[in-house]
N, C-alpha and C. Protein backbone atom coordinates (compact mmCIF):
# COMPACT_ATOMS: atom_id res chain seq x y z
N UNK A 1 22.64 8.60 -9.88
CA UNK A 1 22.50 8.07 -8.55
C UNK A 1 21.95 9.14 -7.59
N UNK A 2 22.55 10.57 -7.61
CA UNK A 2 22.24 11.77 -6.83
C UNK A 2 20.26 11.68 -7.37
N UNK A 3 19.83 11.20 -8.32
CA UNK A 3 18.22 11.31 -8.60
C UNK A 3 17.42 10.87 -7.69
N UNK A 4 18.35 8.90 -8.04
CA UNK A 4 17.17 7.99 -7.06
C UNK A 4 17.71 8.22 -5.26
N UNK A 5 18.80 8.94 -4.99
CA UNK A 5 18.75 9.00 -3.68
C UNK A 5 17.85 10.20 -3.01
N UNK A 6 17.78 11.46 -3.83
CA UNK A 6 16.90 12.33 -4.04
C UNK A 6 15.03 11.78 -3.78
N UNK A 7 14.68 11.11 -4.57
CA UNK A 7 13.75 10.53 -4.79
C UNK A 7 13.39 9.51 -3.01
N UNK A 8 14.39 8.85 -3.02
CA UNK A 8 14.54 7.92 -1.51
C UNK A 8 14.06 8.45 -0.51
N UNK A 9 14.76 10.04 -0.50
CA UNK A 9 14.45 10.94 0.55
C UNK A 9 12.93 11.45 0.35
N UNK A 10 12.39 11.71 -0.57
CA UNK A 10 11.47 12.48 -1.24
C UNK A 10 9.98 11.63 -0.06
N UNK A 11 9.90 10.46 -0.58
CA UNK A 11 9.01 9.50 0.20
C UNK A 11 8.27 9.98 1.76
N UNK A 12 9.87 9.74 2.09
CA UNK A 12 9.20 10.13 4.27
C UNK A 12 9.62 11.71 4.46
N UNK A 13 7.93 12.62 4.35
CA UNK A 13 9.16 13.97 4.60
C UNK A 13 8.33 13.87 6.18
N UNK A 14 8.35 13.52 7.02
CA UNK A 14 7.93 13.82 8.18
C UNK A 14 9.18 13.43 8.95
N UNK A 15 9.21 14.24 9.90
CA UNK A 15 10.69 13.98 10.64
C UNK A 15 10.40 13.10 11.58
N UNK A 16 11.68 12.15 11.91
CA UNK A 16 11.67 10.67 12.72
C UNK A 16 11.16 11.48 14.17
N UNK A 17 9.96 10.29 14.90
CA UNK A 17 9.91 10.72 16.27
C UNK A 17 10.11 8.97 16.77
N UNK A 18 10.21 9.85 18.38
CA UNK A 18 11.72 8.73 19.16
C UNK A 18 10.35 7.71 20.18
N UNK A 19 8.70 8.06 20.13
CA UNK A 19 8.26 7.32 20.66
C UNK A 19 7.68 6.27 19.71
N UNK A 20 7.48 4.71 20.25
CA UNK A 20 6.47 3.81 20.01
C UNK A 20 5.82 3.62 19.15
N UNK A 21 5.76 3.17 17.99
CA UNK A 21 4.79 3.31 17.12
C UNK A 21 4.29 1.92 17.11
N UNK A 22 2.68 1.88 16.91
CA UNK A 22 2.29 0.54 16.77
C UNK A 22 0.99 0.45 15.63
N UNK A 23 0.59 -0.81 15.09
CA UNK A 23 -0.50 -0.51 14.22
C UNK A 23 -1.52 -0.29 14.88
N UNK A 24 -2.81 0.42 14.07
CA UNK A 24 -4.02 1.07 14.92
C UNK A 24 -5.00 -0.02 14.25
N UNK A 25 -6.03 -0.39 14.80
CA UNK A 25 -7.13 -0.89 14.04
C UNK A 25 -8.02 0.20 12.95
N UNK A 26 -8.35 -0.36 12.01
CA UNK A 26 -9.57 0.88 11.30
C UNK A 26 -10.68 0.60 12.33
N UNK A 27 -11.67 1.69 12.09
CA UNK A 27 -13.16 1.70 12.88
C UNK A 27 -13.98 0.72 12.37
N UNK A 28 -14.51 -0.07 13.70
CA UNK A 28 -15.64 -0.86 13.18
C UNK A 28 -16.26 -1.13 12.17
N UNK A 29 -16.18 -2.23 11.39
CA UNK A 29 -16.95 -2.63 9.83
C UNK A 29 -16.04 -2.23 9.22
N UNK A 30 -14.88 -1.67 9.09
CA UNK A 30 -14.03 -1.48 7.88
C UNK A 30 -12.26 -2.36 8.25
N UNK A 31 -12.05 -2.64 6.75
CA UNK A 31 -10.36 -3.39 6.76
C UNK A 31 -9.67 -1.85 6.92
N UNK A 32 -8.40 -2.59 7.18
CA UNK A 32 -7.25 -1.21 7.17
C UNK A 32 -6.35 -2.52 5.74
N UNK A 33 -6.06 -2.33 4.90
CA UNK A 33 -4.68 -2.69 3.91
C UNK A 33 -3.61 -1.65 4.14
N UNK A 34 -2.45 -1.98 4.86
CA UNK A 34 -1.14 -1.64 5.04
C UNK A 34 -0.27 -2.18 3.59
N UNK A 35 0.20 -1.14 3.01
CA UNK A 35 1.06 -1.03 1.98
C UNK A 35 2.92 -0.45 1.74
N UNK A 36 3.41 -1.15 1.38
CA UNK A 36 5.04 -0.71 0.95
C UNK A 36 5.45 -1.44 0.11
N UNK A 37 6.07 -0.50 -0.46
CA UNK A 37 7.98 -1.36 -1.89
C UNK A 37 8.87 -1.64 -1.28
N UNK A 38 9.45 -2.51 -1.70
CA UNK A 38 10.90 -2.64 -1.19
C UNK A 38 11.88 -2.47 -2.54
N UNK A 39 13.09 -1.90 -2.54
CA UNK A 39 13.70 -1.85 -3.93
C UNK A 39 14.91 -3.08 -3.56
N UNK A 40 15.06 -3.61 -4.52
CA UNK A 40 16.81 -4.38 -4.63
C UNK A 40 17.53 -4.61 -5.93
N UNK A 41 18.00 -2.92 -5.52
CA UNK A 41 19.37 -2.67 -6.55
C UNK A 41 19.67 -3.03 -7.27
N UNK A 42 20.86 -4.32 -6.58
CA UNK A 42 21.54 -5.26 -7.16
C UNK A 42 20.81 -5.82 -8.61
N UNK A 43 19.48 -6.65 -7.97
CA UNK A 43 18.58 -7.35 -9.23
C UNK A 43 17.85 -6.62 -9.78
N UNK A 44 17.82 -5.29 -9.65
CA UNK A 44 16.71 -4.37 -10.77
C UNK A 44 15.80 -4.60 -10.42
N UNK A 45 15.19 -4.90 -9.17
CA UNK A 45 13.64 -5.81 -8.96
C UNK A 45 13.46 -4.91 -7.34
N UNK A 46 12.01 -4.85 -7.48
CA UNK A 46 11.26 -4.29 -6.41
C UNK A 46 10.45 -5.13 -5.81
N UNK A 47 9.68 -5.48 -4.82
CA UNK A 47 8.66 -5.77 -3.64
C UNK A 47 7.36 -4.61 -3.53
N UNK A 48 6.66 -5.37 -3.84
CA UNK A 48 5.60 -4.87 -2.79
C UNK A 48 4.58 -6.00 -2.20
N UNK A 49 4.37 -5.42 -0.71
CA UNK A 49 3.86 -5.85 0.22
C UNK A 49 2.54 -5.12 0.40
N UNK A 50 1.33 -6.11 0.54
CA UNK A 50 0.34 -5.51 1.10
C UNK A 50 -0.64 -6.55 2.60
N UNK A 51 -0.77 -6.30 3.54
CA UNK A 51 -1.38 -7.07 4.32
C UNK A 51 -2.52 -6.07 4.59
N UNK A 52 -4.19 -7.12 4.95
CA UNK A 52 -5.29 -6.49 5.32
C UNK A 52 -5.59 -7.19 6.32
N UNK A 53 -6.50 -6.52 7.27
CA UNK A 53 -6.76 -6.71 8.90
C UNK A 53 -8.00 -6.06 9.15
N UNK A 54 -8.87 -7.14 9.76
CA UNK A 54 -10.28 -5.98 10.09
C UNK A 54 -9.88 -5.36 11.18
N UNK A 55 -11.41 -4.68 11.58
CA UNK A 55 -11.39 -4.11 13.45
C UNK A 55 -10.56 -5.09 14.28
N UNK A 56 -10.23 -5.93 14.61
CA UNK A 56 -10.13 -6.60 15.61
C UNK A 56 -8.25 -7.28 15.66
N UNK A 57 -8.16 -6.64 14.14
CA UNK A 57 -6.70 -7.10 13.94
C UNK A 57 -6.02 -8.41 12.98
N UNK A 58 -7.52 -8.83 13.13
CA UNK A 58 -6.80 -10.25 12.29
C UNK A 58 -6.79 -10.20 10.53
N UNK A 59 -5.77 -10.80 10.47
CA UNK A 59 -5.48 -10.58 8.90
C UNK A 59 -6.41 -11.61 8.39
N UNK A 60 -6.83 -11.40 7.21
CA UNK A 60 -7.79 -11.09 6.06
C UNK A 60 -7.23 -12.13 5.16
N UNK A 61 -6.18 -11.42 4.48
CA UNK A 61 -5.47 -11.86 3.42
C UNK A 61 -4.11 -10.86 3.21
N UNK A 62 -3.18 -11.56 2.57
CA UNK A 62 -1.40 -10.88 2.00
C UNK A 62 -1.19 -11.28 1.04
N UNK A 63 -0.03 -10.07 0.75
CA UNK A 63 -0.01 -10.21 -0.51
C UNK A 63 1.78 -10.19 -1.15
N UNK A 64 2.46 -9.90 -0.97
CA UNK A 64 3.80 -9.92 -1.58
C UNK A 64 3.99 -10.16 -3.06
N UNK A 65 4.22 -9.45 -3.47
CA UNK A 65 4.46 -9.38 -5.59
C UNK A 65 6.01 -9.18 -6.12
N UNK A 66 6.65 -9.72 -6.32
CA UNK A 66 8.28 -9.30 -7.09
C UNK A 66 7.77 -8.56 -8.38
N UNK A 67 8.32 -6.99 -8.31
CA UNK A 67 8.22 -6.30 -9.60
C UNK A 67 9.24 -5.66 -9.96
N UNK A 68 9.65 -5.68 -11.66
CA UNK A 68 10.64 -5.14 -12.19
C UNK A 68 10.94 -2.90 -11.44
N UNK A 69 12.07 -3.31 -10.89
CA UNK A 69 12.26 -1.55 -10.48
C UNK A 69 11.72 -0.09 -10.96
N UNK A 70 11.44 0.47 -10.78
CA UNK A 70 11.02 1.81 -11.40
C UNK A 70 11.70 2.78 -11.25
N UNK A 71 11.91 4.46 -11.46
CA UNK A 71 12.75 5.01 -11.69
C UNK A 71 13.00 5.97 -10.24
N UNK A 72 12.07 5.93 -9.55
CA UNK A 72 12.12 6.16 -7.96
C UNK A 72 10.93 5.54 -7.55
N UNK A 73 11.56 5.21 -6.29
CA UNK A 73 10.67 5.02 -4.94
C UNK A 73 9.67 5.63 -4.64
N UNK A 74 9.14 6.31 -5.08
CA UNK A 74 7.61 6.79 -4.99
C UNK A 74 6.84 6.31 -5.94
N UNK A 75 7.08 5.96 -6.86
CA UNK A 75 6.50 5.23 -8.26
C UNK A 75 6.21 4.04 -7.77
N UNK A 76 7.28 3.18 -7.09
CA UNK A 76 6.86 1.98 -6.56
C UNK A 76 6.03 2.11 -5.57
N UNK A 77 5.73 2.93 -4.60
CA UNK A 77 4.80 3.20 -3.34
C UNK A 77 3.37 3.30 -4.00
N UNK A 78 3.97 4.24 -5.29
CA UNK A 78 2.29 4.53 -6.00
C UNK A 78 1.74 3.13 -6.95
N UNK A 79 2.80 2.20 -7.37
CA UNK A 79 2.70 1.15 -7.67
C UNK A 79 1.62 0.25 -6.91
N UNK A 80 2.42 0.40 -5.29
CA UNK A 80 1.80 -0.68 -4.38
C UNK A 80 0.40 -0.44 -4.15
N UNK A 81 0.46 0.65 -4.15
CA UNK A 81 -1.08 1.13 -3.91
C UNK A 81 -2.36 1.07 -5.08
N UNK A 82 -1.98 1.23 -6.01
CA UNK A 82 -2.51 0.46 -7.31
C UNK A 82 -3.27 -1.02 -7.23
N UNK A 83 -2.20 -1.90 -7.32
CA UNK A 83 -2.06 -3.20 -6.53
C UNK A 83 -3.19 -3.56 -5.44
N UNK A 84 -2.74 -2.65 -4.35
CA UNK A 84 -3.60 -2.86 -2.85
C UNK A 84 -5.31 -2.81 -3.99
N UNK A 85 -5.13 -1.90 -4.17
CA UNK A 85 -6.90 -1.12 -4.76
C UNK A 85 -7.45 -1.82 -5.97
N UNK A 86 -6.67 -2.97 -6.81
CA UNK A 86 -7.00 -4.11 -7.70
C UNK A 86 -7.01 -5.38 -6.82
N UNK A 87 -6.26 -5.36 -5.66
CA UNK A 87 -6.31 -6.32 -4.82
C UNK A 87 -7.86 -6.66 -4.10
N UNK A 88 -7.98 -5.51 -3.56
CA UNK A 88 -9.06 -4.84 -2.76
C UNK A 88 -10.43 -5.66 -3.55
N UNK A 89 -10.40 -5.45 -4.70
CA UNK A 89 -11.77 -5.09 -5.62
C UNK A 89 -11.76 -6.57 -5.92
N UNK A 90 -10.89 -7.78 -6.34
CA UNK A 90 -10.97 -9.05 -6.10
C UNK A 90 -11.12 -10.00 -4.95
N UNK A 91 -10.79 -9.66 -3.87
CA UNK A 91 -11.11 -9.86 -2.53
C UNK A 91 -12.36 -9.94 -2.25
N UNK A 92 -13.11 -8.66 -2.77
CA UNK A 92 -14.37 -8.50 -1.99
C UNK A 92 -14.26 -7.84 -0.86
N UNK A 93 -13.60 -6.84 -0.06
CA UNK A 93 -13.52 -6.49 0.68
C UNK A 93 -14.62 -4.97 0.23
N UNK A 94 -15.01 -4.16 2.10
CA UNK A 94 -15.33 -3.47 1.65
C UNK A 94 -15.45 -2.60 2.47
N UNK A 95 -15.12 -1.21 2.29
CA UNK A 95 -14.89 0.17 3.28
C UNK A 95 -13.84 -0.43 3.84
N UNK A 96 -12.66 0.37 3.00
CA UNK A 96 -10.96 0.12 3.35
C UNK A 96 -10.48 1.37 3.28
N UNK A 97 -9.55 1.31 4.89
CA UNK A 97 -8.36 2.13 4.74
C UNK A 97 -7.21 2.04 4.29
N UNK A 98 -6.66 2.60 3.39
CA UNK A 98 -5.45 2.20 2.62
C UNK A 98 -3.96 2.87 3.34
N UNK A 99 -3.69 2.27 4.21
CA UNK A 99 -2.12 3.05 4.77
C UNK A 99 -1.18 2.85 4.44
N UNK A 100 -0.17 3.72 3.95
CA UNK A 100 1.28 3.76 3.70
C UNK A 100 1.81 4.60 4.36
N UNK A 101 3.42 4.07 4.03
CA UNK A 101 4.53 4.87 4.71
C UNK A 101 5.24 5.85 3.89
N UNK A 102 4.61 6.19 2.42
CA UNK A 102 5.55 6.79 1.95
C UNK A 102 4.33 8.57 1.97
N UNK A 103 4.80 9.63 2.45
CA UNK A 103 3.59 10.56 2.99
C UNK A 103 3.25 11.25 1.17
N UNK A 104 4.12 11.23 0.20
CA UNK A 104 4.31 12.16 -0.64
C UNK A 104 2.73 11.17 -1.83
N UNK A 105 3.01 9.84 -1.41
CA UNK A 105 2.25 9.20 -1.96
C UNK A 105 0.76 9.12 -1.58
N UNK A 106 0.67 9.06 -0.16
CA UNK A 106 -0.55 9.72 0.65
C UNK A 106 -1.75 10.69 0.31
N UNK A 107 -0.53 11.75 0.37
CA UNK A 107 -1.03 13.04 0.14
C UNK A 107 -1.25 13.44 -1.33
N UNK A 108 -0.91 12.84 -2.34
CA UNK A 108 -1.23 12.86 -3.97
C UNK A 108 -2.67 11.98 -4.12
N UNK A 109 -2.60 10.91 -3.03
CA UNK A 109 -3.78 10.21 -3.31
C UNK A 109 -5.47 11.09 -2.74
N UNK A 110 -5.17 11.63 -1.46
CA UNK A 110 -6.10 12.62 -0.93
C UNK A 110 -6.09 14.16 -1.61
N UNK A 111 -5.21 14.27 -2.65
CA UNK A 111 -5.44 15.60 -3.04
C UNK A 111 -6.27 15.61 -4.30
N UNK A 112 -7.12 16.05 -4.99
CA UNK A 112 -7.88 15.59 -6.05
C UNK A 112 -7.49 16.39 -7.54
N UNK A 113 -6.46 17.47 -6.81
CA UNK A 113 -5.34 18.25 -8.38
C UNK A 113 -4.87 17.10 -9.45
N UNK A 114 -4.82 17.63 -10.19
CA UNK A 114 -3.89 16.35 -10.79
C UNK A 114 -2.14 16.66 -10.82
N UNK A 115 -1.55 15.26 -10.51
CA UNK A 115 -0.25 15.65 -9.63
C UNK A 115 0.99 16.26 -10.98
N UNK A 116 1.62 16.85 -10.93
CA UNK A 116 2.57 16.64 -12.18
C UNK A 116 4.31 16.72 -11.98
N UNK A 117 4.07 15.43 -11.17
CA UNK A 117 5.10 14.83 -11.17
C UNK A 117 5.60 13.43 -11.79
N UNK A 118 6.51 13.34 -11.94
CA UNK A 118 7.20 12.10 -12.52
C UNK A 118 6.09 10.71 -12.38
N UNK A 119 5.41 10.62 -10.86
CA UNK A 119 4.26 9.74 -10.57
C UNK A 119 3.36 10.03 -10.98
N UNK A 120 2.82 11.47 -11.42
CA UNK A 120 1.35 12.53 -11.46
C UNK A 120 0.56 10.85 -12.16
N UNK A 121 0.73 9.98 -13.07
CA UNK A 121 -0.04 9.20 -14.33
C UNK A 121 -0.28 8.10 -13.32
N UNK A 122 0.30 7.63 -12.20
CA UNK A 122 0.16 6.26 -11.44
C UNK A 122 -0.95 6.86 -10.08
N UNK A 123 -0.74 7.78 -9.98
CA UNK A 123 -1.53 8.60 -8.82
C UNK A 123 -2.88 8.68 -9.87
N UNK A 124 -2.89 9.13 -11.00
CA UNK A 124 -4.36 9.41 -11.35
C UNK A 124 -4.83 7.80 -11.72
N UNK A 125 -3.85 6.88 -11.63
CA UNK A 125 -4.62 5.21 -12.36
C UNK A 125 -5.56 5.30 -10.74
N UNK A 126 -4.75 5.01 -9.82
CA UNK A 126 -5.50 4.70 -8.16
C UNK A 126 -6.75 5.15 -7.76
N UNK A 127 -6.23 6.56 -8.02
CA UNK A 127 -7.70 7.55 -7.55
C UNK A 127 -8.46 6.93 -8.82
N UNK A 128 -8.69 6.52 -10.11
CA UNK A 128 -10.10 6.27 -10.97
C UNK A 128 -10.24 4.78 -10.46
N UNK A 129 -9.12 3.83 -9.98
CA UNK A 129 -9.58 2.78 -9.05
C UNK A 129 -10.70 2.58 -8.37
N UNK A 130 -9.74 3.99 -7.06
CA UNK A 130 -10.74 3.94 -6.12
C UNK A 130 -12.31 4.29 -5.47
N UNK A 131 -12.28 5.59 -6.54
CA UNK A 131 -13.78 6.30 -7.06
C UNK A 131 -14.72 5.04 -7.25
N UNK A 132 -14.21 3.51 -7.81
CA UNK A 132 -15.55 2.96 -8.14
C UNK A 132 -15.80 1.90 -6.56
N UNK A 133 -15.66 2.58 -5.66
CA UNK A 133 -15.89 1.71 -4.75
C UNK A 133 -16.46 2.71 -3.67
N UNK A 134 -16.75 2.76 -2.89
CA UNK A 134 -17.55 3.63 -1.33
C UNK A 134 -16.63 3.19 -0.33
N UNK A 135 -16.75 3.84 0.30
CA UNK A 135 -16.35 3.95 1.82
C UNK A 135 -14.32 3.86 1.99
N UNK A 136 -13.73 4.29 0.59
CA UNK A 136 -12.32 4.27 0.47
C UNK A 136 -11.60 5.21 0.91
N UNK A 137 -10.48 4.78 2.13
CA UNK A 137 -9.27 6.00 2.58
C UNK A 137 -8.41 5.74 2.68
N UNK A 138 -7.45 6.85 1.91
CA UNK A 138 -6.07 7.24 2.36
C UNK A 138 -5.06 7.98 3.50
N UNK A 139 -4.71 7.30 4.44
CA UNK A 139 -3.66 7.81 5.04
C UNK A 139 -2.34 7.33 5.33
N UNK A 140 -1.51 8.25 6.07
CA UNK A 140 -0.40 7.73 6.55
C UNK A 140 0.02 7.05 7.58
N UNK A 141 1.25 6.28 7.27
CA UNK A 141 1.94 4.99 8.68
C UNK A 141 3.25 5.38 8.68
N UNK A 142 3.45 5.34 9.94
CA UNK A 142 4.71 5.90 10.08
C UNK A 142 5.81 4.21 10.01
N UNK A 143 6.79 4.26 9.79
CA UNK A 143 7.45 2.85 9.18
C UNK A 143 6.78 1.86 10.11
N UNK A 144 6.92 2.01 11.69
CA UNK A 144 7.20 1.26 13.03
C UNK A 144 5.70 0.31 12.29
N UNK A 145 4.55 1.18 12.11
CA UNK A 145 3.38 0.85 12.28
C UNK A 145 3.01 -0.04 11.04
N UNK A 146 3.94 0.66 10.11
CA UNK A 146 3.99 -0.46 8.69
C UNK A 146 4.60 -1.65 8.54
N UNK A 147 5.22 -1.92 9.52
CA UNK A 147 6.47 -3.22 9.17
C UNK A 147 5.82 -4.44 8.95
N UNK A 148 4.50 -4.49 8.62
CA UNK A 148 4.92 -6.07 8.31
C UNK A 148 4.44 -5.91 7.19
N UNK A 149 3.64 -5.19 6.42
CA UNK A 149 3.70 -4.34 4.81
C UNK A 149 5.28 -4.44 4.59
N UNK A 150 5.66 -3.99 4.78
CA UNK A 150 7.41 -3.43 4.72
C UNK A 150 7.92 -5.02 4.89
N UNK A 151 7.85 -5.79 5.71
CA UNK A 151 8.35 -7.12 5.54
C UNK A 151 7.98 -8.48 4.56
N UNK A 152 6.55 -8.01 4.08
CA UNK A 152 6.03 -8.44 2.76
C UNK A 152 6.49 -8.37 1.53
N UNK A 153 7.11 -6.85 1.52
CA UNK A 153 7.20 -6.02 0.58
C UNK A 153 9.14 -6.76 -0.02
N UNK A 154 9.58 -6.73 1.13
CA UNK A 154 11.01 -7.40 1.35
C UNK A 154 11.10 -9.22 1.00
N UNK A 155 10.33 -9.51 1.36
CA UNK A 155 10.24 -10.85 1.03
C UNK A 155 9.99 -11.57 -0.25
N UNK A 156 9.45 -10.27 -1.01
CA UNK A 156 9.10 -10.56 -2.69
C UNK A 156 10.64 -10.54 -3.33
N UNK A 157 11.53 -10.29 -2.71
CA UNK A 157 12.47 -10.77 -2.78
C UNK A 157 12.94 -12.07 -3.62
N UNK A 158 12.24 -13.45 -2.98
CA UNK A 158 12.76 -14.71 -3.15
C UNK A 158 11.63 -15.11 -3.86
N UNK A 159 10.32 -14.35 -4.21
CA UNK A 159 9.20 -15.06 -5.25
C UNK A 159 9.48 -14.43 -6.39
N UNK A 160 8.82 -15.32 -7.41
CA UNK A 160 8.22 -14.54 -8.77
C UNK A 160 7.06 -14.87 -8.93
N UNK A 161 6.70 -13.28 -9.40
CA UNK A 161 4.87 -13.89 -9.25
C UNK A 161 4.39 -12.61 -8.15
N UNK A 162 3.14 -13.47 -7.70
CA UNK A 162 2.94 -13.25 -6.47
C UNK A 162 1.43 -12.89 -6.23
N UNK A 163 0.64 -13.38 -5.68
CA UNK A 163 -0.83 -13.62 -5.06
C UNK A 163 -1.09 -13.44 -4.03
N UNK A 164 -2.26 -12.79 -3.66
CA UNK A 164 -3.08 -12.63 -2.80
C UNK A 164 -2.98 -13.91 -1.67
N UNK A 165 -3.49 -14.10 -1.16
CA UNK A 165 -3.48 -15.02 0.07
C UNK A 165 -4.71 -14.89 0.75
N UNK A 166 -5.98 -15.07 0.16
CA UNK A 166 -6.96 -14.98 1.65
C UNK A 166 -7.01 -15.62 2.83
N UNK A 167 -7.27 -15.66 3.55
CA UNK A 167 -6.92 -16.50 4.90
C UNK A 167 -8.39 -16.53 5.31
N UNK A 168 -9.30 -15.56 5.06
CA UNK A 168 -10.70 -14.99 5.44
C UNK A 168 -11.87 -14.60 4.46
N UNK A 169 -12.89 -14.87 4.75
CA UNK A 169 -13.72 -14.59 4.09
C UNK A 169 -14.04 -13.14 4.16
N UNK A 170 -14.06 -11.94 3.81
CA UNK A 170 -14.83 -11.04 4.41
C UNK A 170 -16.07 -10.71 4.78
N UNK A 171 -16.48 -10.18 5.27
CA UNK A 171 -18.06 -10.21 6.21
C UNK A 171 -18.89 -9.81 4.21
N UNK A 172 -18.61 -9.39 4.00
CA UNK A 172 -19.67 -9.37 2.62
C UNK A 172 -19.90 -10.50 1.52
N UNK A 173 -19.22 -10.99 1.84
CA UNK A 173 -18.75 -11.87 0.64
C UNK A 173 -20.01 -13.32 2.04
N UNK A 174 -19.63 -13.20 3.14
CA UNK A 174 -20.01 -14.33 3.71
C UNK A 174 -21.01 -13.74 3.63
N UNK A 175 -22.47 -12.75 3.64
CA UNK A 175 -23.57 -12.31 3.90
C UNK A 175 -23.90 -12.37 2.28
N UNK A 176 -23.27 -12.65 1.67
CA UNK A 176 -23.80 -12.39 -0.32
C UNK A 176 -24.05 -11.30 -0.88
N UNK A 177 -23.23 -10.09 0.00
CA UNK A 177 -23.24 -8.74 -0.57
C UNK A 177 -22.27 -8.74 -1.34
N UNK A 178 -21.09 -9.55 -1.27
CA UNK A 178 -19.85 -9.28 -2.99
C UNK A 178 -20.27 -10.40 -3.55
């Protein structure tokens, strides 16, 4: 138990600040996909949540998936992000920012070492993901700015399964560039 609470902590190492957080738009012509896990214990079963939003805010498409637990919480973050970036590539979307809340997962994805940690093998699936696409980034969300990733992610909860949702066409796909 002292592992996966270890691990829990491991995720957010940036220390809590006491102002406002809200989501940002990505820059013009590009989606932002907001990503998180949710774990639940009890059922051995995890969440992940992914929602996408162009410039202007409006969602795209979501996603919520019920998946069997993993051995920490960063595995599942690196999970979700996997996911987001197979999500991504069926969508048709194109020049995406990929944000999460977990920073350890972030920063393995922007570093191009290879990681060798317990995740090092789920971090290198993403990055050969994301290499086959242009205009792809990783950064961080602080929770406030992630929550409705984070409330996606929680809600896989009560599904099994779990699919994409487009709501939108993306601008490429409507012009016959995907």
């Amino acid at each position: 138990m002292e592992y996966r609470t270890a691990q829990q902590r491991s995720c957010n190492t940036r220390p809590p600040v006491r102002t406002v957080a809200r989501w940002s738009p990505p820059p013009d012509g590009r989606y932002k996909a907001n990503i998180d896990a949710a774990t639940f214990q009890e059922e051995g079963r995890a969440g992940i949540g992914i929602i996408w939003r162009d410039s202007n805010g409006l969602v795209m498409a979501f996603a919520s998936q019920n998946i069997q637990i993993t051995s920490s919480v960063v595995e599942m973050e690196a999970l979700a992000a996997i996911r987001a970036i197979e999500l991504y590539s069926e969508l048709g979307f194109d020049k995406v920012v990929f944000e999460g809340d977990c920073q350890t997962v972030v920063n393995a994805l922007t570093d191009t070492s290879q990681p060798l940690a317990t995740y090092g093998l789920l971090i290198q699936d993403a990055q050969v993901l994301a290499i086959q696409f242009s205009g792809v980034r990783f950064q961080y969300a602080d929770r406030e700015s992630n929550k409705v990733a984070h409330n996606l992610a929680r809600y896989a909860r009560y599904i099994t399964g779990g699919k994409a949702k487009p709501l939108r066409e993306p601008k490429s796909k409507k012009n016959g560039n995907g």
